[in-house]
Protein backbone atom coordinates (compact mmCIF):
# COMPACT_ATOMS: atom_id res chain seq x y z
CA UNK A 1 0.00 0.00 0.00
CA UNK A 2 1.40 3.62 -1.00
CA UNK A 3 2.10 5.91 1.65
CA UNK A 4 -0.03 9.06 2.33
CA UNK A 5 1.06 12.03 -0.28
CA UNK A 6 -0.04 15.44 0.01
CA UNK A 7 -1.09 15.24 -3.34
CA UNK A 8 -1.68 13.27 -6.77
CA UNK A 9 0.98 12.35 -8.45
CA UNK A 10 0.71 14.08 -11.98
CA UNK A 11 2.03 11.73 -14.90
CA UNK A 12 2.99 13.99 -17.58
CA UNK A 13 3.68 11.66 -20.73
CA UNK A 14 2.54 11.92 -24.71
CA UNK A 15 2.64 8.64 -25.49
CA UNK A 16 -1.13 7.49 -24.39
CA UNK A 17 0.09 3.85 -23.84
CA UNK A 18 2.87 4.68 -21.26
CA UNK A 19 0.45 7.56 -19.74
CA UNK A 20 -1.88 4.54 -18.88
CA UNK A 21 0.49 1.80 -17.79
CA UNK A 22 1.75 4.21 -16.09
CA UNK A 23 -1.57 5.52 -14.62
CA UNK A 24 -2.42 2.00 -13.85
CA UNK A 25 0.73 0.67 -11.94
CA UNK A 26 0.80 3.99 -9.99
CA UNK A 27 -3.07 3.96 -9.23
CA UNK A 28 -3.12 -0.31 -8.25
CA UNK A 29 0.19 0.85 -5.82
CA UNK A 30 -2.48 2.84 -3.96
CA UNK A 31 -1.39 6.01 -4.89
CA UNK A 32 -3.62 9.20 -6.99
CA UNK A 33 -2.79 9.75 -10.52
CA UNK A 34 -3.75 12.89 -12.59
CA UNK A 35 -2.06 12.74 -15.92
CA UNK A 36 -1.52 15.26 -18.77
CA UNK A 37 -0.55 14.08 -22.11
CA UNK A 38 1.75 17.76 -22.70
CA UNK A 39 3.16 20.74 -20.56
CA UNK A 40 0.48 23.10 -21.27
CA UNK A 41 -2.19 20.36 -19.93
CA UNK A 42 0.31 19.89 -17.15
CA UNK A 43 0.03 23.89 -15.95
CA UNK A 44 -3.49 23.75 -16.12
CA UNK A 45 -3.51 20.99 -13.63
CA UNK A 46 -0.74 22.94 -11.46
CA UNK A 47 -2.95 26.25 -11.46
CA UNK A 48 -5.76 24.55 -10.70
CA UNK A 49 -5.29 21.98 -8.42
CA UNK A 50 -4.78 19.93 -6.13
CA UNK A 51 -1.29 20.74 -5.89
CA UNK A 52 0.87 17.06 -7.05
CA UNK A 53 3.02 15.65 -4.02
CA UNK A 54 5.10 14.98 -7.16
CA UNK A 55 5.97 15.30 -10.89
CA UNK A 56 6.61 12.15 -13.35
CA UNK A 57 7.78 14.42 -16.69
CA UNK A 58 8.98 13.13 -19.84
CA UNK A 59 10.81 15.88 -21.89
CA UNK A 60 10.16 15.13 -25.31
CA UNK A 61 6.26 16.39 -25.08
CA UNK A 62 4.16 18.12 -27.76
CA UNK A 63 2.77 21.58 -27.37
CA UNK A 64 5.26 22.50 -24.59
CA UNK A 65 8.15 20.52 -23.87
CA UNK A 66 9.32 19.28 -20.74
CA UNK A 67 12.21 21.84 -20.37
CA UNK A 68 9.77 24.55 -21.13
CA UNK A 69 7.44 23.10 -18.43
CA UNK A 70 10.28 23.07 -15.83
CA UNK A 71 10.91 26.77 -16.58
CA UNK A 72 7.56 27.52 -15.77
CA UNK A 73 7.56 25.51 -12.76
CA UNK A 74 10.82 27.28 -11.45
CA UNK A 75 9.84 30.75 -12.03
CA UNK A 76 6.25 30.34 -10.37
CA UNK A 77 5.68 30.99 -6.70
CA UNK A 78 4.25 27.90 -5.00
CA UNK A 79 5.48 25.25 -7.74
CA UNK A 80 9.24 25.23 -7.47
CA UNK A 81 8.96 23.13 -4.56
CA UNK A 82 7.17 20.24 -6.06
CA UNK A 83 9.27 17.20 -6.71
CA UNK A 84 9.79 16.35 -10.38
CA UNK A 85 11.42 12.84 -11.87
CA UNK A 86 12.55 12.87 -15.06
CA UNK A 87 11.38 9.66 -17.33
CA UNK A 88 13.25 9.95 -20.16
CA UNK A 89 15.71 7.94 -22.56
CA UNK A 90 17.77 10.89 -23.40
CA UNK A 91 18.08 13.01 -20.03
CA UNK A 92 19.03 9.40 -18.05
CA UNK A 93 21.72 8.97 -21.31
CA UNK A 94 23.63 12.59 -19.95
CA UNK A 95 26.99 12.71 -18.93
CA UNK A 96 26.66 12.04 -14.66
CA UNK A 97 28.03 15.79 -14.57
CA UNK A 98 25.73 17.88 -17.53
CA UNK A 99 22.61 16.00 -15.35
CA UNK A 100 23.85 17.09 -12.18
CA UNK A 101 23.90 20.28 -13.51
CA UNK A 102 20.47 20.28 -15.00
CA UNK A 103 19.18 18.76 -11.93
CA UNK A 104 20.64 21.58 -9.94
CA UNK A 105 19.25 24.27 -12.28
CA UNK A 106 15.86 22.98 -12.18
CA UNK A 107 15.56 21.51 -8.64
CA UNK A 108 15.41 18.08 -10.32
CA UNK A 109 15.00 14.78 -7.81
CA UNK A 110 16.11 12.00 -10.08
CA UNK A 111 15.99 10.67 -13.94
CA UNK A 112 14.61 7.31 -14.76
CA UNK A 113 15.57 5.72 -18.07
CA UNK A 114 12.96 4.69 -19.91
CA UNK A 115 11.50 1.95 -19.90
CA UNK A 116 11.57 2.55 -16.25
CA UNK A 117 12.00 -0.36 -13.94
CA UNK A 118 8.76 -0.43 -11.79
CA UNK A 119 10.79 -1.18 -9.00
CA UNK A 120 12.82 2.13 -9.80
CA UNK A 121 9.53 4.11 -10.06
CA UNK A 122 8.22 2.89 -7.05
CA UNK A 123 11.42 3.99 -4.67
CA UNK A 124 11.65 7.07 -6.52
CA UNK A 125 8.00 8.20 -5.45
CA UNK A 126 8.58 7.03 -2.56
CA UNK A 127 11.54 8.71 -1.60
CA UNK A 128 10.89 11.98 -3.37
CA UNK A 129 6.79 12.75 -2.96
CA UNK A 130 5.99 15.63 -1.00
CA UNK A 131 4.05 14.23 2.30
CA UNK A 132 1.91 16.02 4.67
CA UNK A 133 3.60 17.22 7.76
CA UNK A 134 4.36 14.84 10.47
CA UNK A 135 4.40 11.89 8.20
CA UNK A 136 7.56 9.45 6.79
CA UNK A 137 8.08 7.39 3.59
CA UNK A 138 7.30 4.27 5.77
CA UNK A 139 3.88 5.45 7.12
CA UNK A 140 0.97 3.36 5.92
CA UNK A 141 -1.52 4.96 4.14
């Protein structure tokens, strides 16, 4: 059972068939899944709420890109704070260095490689997802 988040967890993936395996897995782990298909669908889920204990992005998205989408995320009040993991062949494919950078720029928690080892998914929610105060990774939900 997933522990207790202080949000969704927003999936934010073009390709409809990893959106809903993803959306799936996530959901039968227990945990709430919005999802947005680009980054423009992604802010209008930020700016509307409820505010995602953390952010699944893949960068190569239609409309607005991830990078684009991480821009807006830094430079707005309120959002910077939220947890994003990278899924992505590419950004997990960087040089250790040019993704600590990147990570460091734009408050990145970790990259997954796609295709992402559940396992590796799992852990990474878990150990990044914003909780509500006065609760751990290991509390039951």
């Amino acid at each position: 059972m997933a522990s207790l988040l202080s949000g969704p967890i927003l999936v934010v993936e073009d390709d409809p068939d990893i959106r809903e395996a993803l959306q799936g897995f996530l959901e039968l782990q227990g945990y709430e899944v919005r999802v947005a298909s680009h980054g423009r669908e992604a802010v209008e889920h930020l700016t509307r709420g409820p505010r995602p204990a953390l952010i699944l992005l893949d960068m190569g998205l239609p409309i607005m890109d991830g990078h684009r989408l991480l821009t807006f995320r830094k430079q707005t009040d309120g959002f910077s704070e939220i947890p994003v993991v990278i899924l992505s062949a590419g950004m997990a494919a960087m040089h250790p260095r040019d993704r600590a950078l990147y990570a460091s720029n734009y408050n990145v928690a970790a990259f997954i490689k796609k295709p992402a080892d559940l396992q590796t998914l799992v852990e990474a929610v878990e150990r990044h997802a914003l909780r509500p105060l006065g609760t751990s990774a290991g509390a039951p939900a």
